[in-house]
C-alpha atoms as a PDB file:
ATOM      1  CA  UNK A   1    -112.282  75.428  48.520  1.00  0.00           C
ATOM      2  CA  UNK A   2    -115.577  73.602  49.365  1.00  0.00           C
ATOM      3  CA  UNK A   3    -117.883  75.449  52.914  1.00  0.00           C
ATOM      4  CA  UNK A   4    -119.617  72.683  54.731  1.00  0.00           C
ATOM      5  CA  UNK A   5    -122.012  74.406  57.117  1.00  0.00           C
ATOM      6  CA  UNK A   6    -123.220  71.987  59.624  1.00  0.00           C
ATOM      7  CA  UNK A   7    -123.205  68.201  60.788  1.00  0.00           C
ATOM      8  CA  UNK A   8    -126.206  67.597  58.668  1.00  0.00           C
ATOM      9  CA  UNK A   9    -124.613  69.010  55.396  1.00  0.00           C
ATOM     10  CA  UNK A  10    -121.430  66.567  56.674  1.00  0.00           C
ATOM     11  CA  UNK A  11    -123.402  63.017  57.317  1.00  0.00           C
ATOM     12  CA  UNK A  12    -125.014  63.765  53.817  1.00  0.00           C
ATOM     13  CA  UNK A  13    -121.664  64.832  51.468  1.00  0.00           C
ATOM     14  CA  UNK A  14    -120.165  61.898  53.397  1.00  0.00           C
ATOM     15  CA  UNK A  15    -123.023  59.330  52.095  1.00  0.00           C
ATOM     16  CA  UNK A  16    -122.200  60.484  48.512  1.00  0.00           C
ATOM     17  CA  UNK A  17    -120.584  58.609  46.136  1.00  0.00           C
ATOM     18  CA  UNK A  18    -118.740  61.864  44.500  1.00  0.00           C
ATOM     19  CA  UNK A  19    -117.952  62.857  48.222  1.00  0.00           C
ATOM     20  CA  UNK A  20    -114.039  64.485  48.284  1.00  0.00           C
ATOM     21  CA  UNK A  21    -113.801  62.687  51.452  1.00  0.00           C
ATOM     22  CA  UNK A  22    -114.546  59.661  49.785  1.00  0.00           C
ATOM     23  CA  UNK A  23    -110.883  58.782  50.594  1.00  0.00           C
ATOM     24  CA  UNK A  24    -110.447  60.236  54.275  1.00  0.00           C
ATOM     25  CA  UNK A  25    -109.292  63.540  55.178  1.00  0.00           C
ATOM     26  CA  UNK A  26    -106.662  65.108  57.203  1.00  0.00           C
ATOM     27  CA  UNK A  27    -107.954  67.548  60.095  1.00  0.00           C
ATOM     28  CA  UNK A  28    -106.971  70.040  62.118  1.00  0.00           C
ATOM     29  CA  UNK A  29    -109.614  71.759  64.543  1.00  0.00           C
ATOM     30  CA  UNK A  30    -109.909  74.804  66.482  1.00  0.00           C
ATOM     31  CA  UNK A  31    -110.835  78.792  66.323  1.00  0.00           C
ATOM     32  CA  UNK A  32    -108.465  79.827  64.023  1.00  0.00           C
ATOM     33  CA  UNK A  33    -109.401  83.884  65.010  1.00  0.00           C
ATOM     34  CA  UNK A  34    -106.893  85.807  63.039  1.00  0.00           C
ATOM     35  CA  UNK A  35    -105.387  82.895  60.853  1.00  0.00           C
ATOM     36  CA  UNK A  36    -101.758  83.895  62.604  1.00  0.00           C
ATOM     37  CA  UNK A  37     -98.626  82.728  62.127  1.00  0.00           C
ATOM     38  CA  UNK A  38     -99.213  79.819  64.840  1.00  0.00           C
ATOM     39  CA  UNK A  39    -101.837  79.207  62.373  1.00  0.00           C
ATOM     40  CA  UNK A  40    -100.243  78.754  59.392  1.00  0.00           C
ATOM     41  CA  UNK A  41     -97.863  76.501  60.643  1.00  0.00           C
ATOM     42  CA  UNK A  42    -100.588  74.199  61.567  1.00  0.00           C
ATOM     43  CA  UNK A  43    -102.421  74.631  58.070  1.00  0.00           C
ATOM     44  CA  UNK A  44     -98.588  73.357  56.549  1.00  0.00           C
ATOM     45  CA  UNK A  45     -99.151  70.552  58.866  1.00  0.00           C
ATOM     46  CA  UNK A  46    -102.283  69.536  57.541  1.00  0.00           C
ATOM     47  CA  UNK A  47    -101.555  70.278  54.129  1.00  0.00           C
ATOM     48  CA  UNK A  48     -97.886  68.149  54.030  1.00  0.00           C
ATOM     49  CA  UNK A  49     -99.701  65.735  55.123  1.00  0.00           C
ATOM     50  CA  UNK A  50    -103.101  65.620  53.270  1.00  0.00           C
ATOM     51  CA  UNK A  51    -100.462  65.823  49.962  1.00  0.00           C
ATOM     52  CA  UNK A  52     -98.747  62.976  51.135  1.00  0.00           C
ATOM     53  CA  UNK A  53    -101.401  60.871  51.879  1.00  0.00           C
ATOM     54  CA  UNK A  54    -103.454  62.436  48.453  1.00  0.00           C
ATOM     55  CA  UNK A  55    -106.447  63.045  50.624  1.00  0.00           C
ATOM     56  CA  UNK A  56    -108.172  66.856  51.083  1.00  0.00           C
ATOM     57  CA  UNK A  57    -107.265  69.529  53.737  1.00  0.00           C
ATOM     58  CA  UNK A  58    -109.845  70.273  56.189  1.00  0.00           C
ATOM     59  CA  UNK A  59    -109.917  72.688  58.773  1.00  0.00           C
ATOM     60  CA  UNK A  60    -112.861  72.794  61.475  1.00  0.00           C
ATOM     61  CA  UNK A  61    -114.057  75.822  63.068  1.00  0.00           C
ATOM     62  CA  UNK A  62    -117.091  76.582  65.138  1.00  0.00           C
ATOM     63  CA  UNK A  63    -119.961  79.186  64.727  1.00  0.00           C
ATOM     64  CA  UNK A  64    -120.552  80.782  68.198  1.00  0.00           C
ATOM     65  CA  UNK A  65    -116.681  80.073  68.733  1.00  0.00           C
ATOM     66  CA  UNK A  66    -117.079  77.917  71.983  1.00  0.00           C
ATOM     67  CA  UNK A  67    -116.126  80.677  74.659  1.00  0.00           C
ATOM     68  CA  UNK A  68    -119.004  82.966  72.745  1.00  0.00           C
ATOM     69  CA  UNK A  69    -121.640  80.327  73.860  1.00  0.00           C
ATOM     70  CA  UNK A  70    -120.061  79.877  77.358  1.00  0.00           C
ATOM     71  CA  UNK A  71    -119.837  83.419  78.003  1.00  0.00           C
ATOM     72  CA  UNK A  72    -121.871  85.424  76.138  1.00  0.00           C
ATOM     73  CA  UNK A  73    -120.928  89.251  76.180  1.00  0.00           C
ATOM     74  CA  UNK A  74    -117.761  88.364  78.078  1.00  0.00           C
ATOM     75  CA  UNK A  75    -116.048  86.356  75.568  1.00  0.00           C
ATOM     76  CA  UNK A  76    -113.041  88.133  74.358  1.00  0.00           C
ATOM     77  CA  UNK A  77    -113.264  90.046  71.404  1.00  0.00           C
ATOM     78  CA  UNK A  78    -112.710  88.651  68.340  1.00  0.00           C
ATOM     79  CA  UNK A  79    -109.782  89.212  65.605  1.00  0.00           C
ATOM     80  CA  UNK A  80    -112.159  88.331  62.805  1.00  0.00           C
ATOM     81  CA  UNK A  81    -115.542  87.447  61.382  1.00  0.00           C
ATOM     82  CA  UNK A  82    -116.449  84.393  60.198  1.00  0.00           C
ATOM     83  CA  UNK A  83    -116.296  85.513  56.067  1.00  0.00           C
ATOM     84  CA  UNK A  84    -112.956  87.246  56.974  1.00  0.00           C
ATOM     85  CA  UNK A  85    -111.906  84.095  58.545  1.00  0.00           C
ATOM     86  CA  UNK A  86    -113.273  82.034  55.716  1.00  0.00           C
ATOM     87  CA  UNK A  87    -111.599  83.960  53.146  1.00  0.00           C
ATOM     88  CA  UNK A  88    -108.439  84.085  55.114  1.00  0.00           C
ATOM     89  CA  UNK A  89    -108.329  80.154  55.087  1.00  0.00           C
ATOM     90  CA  UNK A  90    -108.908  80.054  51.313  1.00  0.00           C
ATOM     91  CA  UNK A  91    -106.071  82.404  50.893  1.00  0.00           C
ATOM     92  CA  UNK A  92    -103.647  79.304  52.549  1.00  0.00           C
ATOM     93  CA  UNK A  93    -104.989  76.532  50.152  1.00  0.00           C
ATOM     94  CA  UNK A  94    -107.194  74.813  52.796  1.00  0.00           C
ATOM     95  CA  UNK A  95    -109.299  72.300  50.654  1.00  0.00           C
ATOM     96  CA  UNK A  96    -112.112  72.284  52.859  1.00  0.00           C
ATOM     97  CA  UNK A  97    -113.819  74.415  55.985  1.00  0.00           C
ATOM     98  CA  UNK A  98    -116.450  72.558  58.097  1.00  0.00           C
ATOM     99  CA  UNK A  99    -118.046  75.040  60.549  1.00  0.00           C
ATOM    100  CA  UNK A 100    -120.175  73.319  62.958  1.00  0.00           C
ATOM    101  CA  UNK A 101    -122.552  75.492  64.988  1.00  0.00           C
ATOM    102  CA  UNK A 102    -121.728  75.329  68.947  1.00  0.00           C
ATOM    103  CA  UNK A 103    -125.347  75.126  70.283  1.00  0.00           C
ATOM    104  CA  UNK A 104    -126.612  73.282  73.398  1.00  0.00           C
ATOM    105  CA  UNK A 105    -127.119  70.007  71.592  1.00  0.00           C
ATOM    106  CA  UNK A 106    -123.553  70.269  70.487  1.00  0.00           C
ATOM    107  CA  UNK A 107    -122.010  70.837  73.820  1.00  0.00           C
ATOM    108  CA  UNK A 108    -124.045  67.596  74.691  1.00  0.00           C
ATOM    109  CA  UNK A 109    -121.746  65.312  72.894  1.00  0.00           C
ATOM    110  CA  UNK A 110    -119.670  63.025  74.469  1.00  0.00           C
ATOM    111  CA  UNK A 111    -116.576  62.929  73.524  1.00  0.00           C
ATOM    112  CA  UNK A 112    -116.415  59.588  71.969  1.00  0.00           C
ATOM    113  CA  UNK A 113    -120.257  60.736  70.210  1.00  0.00           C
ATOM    114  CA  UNK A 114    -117.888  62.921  68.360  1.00  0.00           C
ATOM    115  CA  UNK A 115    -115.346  61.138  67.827  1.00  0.00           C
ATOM    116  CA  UNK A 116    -117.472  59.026  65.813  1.00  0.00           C
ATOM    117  CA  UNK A 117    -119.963  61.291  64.390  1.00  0.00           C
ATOM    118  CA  UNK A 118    -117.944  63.794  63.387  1.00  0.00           C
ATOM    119  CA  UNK A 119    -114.365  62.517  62.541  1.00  0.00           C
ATOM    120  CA  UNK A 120    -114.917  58.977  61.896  1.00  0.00           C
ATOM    121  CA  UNK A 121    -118.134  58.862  60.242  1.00  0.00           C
ATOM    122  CA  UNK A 122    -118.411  62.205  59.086  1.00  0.00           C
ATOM    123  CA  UNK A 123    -114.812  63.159  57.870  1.00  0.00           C
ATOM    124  CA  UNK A 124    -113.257  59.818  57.596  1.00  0.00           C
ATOM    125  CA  UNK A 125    -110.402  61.463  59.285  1.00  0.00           C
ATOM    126  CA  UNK A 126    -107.226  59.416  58.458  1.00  0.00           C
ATOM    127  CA  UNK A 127    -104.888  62.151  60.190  1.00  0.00           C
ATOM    128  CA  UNK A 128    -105.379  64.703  62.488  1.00  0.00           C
ATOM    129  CA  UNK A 129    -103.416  67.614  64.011  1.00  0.00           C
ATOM    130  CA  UNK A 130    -104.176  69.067  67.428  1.00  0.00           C
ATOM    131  CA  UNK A 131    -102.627  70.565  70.480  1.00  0.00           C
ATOM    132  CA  UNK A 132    -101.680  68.215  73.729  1.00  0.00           C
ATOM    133  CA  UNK A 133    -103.761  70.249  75.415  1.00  0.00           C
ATOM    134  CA  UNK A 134    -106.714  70.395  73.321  1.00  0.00           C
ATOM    135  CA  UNK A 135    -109.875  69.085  74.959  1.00  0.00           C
ATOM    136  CA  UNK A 136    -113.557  68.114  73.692  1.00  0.00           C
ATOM    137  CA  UNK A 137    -117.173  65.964  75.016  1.00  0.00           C
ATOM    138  CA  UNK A 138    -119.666  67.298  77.026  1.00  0.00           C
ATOM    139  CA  UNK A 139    -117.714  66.145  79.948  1.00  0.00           C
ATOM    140  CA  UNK A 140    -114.027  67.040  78.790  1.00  0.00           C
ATOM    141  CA  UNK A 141    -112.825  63.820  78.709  1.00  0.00           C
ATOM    142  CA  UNK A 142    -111.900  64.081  75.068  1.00  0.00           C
ATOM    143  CA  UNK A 143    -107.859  64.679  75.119  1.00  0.00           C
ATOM    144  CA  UNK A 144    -105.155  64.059  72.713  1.00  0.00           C
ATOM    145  CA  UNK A 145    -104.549  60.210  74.641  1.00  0.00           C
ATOM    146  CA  UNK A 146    -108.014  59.359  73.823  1.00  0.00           C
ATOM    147  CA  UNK A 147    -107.707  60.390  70.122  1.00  0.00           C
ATOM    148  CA  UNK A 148    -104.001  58.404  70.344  1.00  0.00           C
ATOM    149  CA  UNK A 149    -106.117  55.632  71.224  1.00  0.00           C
ATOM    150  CA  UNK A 150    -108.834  55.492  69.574  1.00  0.00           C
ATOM    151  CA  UNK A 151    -107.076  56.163  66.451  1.00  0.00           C
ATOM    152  CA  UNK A 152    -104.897  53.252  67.261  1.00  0.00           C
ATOM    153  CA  UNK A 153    -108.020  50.869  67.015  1.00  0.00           C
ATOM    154  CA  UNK A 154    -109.929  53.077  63.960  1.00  0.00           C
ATOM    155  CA  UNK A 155    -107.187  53.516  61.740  1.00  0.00           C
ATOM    156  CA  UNK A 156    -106.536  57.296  61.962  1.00  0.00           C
ATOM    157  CA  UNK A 157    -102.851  58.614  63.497  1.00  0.00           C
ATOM    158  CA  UNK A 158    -102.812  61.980  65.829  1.00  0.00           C
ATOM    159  CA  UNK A 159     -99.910  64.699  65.982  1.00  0.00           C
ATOM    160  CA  UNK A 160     -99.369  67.332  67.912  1.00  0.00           C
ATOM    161  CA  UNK A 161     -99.362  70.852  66.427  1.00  0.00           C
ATOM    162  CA  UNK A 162     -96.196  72.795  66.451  1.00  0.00           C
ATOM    163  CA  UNK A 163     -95.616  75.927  68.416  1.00  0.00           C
ATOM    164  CA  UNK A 164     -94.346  78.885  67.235  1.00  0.00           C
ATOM    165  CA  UNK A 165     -92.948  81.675  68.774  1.00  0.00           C
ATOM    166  CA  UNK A 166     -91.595  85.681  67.548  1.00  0.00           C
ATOM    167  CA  UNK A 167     -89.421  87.485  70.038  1.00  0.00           C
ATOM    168  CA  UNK A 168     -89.076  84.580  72.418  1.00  0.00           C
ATOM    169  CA  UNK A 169     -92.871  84.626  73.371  1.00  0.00           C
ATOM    170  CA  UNK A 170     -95.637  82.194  71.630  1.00  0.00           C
ATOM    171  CA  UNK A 171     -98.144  83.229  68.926  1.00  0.00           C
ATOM    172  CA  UNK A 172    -101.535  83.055  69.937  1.00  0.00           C
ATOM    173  CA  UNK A 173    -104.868  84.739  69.240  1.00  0.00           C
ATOM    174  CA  UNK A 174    -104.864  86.032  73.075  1.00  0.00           C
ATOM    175  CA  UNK A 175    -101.412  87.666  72.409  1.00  0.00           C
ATOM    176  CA  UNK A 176    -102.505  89.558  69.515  1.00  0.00           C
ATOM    177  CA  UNK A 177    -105.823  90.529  71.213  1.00  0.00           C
ATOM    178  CA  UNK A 178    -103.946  91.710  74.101  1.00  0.00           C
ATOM    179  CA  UNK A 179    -101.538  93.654  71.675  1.00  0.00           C
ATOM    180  CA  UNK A 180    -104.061  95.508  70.581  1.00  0.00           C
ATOM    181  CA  UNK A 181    -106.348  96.667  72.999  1.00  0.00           C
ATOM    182  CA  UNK A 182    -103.519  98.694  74.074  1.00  0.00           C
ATOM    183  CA  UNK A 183    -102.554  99.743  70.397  1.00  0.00           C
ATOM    184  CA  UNK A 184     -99.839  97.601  69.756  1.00  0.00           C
ATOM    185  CA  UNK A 185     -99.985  97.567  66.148  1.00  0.00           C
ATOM    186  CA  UNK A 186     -96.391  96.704  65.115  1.00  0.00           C
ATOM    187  CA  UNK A 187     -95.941  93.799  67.188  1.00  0.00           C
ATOM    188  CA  UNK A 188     -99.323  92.631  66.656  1.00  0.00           C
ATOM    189  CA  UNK A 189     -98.469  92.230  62.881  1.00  0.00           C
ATOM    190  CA  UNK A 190     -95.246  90.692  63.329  1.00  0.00           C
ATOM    191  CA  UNK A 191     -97.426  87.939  65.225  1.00  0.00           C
ATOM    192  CA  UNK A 192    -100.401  88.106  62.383  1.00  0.00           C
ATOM    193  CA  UNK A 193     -97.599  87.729  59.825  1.00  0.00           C
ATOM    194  CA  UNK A 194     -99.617  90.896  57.993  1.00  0.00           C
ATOM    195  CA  UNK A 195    -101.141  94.317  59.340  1.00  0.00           C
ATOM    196  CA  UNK A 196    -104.061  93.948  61.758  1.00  0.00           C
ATOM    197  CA  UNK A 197    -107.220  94.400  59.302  1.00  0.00           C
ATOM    198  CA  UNK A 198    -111.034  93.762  58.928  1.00  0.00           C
ATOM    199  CA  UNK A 199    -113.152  93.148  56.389  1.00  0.00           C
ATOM    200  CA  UNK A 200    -116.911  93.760  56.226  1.00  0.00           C
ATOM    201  CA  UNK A 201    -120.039  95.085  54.221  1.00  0.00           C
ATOM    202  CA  UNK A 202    -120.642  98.394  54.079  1.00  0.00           C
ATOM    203  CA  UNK A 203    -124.224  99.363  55.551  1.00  0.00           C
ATOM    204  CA  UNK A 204    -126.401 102.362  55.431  1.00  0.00           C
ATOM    205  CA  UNK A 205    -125.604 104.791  59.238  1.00  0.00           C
ATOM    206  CA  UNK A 206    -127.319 107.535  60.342  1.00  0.00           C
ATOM    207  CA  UNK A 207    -125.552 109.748  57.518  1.00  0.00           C
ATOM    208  CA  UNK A 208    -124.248 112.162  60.776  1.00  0.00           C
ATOM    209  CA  UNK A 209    -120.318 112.243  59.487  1.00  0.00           C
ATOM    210  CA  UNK A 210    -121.805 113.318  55.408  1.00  0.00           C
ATOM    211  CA  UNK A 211    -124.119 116.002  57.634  1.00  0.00           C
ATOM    212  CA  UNK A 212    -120.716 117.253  59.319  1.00  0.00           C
ATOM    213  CA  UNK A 213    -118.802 117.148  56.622  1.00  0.00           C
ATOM    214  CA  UNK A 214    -117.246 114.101  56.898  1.00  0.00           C
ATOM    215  CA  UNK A 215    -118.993 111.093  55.070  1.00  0.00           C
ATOM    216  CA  UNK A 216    -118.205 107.438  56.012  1.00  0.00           C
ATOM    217  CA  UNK A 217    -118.320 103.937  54.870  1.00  0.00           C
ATOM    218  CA  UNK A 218    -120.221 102.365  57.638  1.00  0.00           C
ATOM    219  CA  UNK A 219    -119.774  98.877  58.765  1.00  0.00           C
ATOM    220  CA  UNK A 220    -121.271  96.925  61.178  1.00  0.00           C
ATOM    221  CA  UNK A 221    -119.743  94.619  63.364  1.00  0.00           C
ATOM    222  CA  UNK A 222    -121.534  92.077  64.879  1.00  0.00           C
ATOM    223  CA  UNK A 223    -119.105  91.675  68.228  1.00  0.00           C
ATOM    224  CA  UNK A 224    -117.062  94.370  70.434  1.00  0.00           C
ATOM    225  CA  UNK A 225    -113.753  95.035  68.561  1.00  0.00           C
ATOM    226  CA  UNK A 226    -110.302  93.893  69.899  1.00  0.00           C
ATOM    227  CA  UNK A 227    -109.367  97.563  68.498  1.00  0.00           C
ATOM    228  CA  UNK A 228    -110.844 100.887  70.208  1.00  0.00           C
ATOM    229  CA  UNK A 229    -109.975 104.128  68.554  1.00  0.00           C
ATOM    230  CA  UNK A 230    -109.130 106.087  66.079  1.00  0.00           C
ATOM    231  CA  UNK A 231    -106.612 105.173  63.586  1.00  0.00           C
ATOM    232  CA  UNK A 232    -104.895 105.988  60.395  1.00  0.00           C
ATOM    233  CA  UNK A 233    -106.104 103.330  57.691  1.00  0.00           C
ATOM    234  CA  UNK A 234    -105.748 101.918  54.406  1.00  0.00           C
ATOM    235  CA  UNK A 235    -108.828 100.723  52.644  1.00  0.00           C
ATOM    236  CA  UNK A 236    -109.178  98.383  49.567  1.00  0.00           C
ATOM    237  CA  UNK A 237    -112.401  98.391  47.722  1.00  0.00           C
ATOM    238  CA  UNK A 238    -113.999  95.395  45.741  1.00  0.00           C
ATOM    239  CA  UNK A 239    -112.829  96.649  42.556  1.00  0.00           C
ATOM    240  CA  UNK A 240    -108.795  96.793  43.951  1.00  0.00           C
ATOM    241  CA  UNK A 241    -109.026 100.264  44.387  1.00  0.00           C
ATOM    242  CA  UNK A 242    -106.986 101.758  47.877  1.00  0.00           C
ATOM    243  CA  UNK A 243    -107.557 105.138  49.693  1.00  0.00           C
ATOM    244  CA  UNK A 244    -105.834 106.111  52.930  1.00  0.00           C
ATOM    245  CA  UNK A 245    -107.874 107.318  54.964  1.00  0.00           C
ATOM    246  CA  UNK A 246    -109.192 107.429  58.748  1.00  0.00           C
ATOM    247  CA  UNK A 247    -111.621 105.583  61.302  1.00  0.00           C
ATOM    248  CA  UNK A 248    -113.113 104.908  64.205  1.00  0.00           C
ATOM    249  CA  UNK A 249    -113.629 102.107  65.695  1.00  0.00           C
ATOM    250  CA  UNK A 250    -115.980 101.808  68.898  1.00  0.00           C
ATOM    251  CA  UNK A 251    -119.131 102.563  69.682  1.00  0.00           C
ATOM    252  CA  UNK A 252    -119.191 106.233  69.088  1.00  0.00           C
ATOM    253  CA  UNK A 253    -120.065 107.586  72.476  1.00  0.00           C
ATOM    254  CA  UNK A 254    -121.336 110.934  71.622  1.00  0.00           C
ATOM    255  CA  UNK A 255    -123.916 109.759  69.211  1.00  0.00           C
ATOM    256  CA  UNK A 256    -124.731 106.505  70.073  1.00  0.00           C
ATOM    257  CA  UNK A 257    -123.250 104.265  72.445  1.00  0.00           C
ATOM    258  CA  UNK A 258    -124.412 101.176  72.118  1.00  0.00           C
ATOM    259  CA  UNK A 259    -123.347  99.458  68.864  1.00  0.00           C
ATOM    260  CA  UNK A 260    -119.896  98.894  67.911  1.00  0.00           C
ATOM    261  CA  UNK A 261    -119.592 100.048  64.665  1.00  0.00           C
ATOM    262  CA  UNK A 262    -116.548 100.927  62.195  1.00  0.00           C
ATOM    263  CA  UNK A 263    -116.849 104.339  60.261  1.00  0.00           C
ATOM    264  CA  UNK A 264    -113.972 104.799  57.613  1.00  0.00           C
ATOM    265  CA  UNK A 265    -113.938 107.799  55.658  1.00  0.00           C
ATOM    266  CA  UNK A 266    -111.423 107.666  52.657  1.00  0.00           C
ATOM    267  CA  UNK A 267    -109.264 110.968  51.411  1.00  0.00           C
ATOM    268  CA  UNK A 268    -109.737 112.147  47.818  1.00  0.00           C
ATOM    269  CA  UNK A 269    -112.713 109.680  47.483  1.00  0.00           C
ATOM    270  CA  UNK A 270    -116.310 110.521  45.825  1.00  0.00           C
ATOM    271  CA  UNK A 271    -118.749 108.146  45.157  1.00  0.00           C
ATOM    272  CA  UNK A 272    -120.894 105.516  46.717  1.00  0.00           C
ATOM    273  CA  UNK A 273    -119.456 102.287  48.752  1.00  0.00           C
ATOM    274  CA  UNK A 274    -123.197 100.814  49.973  1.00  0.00           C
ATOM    275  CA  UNK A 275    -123.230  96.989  49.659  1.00  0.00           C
ATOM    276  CA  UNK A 276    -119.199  96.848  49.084  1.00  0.00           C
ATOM    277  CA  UNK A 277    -117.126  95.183  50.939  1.00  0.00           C
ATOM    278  CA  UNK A 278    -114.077  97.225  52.248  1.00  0.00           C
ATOM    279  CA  UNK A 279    -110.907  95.311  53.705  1.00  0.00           C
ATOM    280  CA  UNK A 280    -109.001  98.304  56.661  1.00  0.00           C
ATOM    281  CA  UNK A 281    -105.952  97.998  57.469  1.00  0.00           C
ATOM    282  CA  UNK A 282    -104.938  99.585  60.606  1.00  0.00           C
ATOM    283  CA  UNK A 283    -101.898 101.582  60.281  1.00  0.00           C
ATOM    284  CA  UNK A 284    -101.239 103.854  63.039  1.00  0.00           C
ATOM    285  CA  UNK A 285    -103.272 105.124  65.927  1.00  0.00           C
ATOM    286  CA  UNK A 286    -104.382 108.491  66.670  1.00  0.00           C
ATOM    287  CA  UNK A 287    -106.058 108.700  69.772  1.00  0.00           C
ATOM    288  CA  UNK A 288    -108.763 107.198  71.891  1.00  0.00           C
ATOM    289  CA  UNK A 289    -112.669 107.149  71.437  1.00  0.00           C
ATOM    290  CA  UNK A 290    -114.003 109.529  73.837  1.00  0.00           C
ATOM    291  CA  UNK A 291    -117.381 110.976  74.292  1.00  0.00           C
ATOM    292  CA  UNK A 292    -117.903 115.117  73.514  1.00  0.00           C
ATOM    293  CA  UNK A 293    -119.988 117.400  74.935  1.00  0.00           C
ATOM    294  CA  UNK A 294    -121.714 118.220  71.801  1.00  0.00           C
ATOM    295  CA  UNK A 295    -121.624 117.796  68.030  1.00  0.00           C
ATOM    296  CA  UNK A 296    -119.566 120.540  66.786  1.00  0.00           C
ATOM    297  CA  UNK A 297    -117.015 119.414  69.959  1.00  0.00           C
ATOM    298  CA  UNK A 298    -116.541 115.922  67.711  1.00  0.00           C
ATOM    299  CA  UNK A 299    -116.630 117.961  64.428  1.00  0.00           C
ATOM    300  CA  UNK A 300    -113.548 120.343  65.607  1.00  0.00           C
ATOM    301  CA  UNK A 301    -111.886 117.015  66.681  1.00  0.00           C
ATOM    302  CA  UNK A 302    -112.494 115.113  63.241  1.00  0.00           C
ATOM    303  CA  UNK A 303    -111.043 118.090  61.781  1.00  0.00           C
ATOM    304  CA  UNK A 304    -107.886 117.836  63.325  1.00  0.00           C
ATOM    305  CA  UNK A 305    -107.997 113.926  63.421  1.00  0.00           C
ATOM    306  CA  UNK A 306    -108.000 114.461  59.659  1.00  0.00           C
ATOM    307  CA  UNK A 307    -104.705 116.829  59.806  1.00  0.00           C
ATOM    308  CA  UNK A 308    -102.666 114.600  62.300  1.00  0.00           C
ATOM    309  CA  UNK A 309    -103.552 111.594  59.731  1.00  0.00           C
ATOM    310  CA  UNK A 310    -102.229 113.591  56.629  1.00  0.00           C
ATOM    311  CA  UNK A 311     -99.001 114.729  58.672  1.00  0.00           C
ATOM    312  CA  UNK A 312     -98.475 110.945  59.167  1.00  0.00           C
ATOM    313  CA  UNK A 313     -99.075 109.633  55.875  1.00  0.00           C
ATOM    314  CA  UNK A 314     -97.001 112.511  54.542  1.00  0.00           C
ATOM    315  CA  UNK A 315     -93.909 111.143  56.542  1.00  0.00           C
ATOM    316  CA  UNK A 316     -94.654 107.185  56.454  1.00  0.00           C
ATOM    317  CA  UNK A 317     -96.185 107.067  52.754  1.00  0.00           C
ATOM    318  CA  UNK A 318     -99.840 106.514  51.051  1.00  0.00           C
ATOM    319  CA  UNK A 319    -100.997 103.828  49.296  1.00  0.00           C
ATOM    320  CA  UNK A 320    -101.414 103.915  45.598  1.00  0.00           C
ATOM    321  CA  UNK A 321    -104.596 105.084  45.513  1.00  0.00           C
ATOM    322  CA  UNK A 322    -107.247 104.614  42.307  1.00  0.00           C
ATOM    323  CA  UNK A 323    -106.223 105.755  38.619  1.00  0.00           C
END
């Protein structure tokens, strides 16, 4: 799968004789936070048709996502990172990801600027799937009709993307948020299609949980988690390796405060993780973050965090940890 970051990197892969759109494209566009099962379905879309017309797969995303620009600190939290994201898309056979970043000069488009900048001359879009209700241009007037007609006149067709719905309700990236701010883990995955995870870097911490006794795997997260807590996990290392284990996710009141952060520390595991990356998967949830009066306060509760999360993975099972 091919990364194109930008609308510069676009306008000059599209000039290129060797360019894989050479021969069109066919596009789908939007957030994709949490590649769902809503998701998917649109990614078969796009890839029935892109086989059927022998063209490549392209998925476009933005980098803020658009409500992040609009709203700063009050977006809604996000299911995903961008890499996570990224990787997640690979994983479904997209052909190609074009991330454009949503800046100022972006929202100044009109909506027939991108129209042709970005999907006519840029992607050579012969086929695109989209939502009725999706809306673009500086001014909104982009809809659905528009593309309909322009399409009509530029030689690209438009369909709408199918809905999808578990239990009667629709699939959505705000109904899986939602899920799990309140800890609904088991009917957040049957929307995700897979347990609720993240994936990220591990990063050097303040060393406080290896000076208590209990050493973590710190990893930073750029934007306030959907997730607030701590949790039974399952973590996978680069090499394939998986340790149960537990974290918290937050932004560790008693100690800090201020960043949200992820702290995993794995059972039966010795060594170093710096400059991994470590994919969690959330598995059950233990209890609230909550702010202690003092150190040894949050050491007492680790300890017993630690002995709830063994009872539970002695009923419900471990993974298969490293030989």
């Amino acid at each position: 799968m091919r990364l194109i970051r930008g609308l510069t990197n676009l306008k000059m892969l599209s000039r290129r004789e060797d360019s894989p759109l050479a021969n069109g494209c066919v596009a789908t566009i939007g957030n994709f936070d949490g590649v769902h099962l809503g998701h998917k379905t649109i990614i078969d879309q796009v890839k029935s048709k892109a086989e059927a017309l022998g063209v490549p797969s392209v998925v476009m995303i933005f980098e803020p996502q658009p409500r992040e620009f609009f709203q700063g600190k009050e977006a809604p939290p996000r299911l995903m990172g961008f890499r996570q994201k990224f990787e997640a898309l690979l994983a479904e056979g997209i052909d190609i990801v074009l991330c454009l970043r949503f800046n100022q000069a972006f929202r100044s488009y009109s909506a027939m600027g991108f129209i042709d900048d970005v999907l006519i001359q840029g992607l050579a879009v012969r086929h695109l799937v989209v939502g009725d209700d999706f809306r673009f241009g500086c001014d909104r007037a982009g809809d659905f009709a528009l593309l309909e007609k322009v399409g009509n006149d530029a030689g690209f067709t438009v369909e709408n993307t199918l809905t999808v719905t578990v239990g009667g309700e629709r699939v959505s990236s705000t109904r899986v948020r939602d899920l799990l701010t309140v800890n609904g883990l088991e009917k957040a995955e049957s929307l995700l299609g897979h347990p609720y995870r993240i994936r990220g870097r591990v990063v050097y911490g303040r060393q406080l949980g290896r000076q208590i006794g209990a050493p973590t795997a710190n990893i930073l997260l750029h934007r306030t988690p959907a997730l607030r807590g701590v949790y039974v996990v399952a973590a996978t290392l680069d090499d394939g390796a998986r340790f149960d284990g537990v974290a918290n996710i937050g932004v560790r009141p008693t100690v800090d405060g201020k960043r949200p952060s992820l702290e995993v520390h794995l059972f039966d595991f010795a060594g170093t993780l710096y400059g991994q990356h470590l994919e969690v998967v959330f598995r059950h949830g233990l209890r609230d973050e909550e702010k202690f009066g003092s150190v040894d306060e949050l050491k007492d509760q680790i300890a017993r965090d630690f002995e709830h999360a063994r009872a539970w993975i002695a009923e419900n099972g471990a993974v298969k940890s490293a030989d």
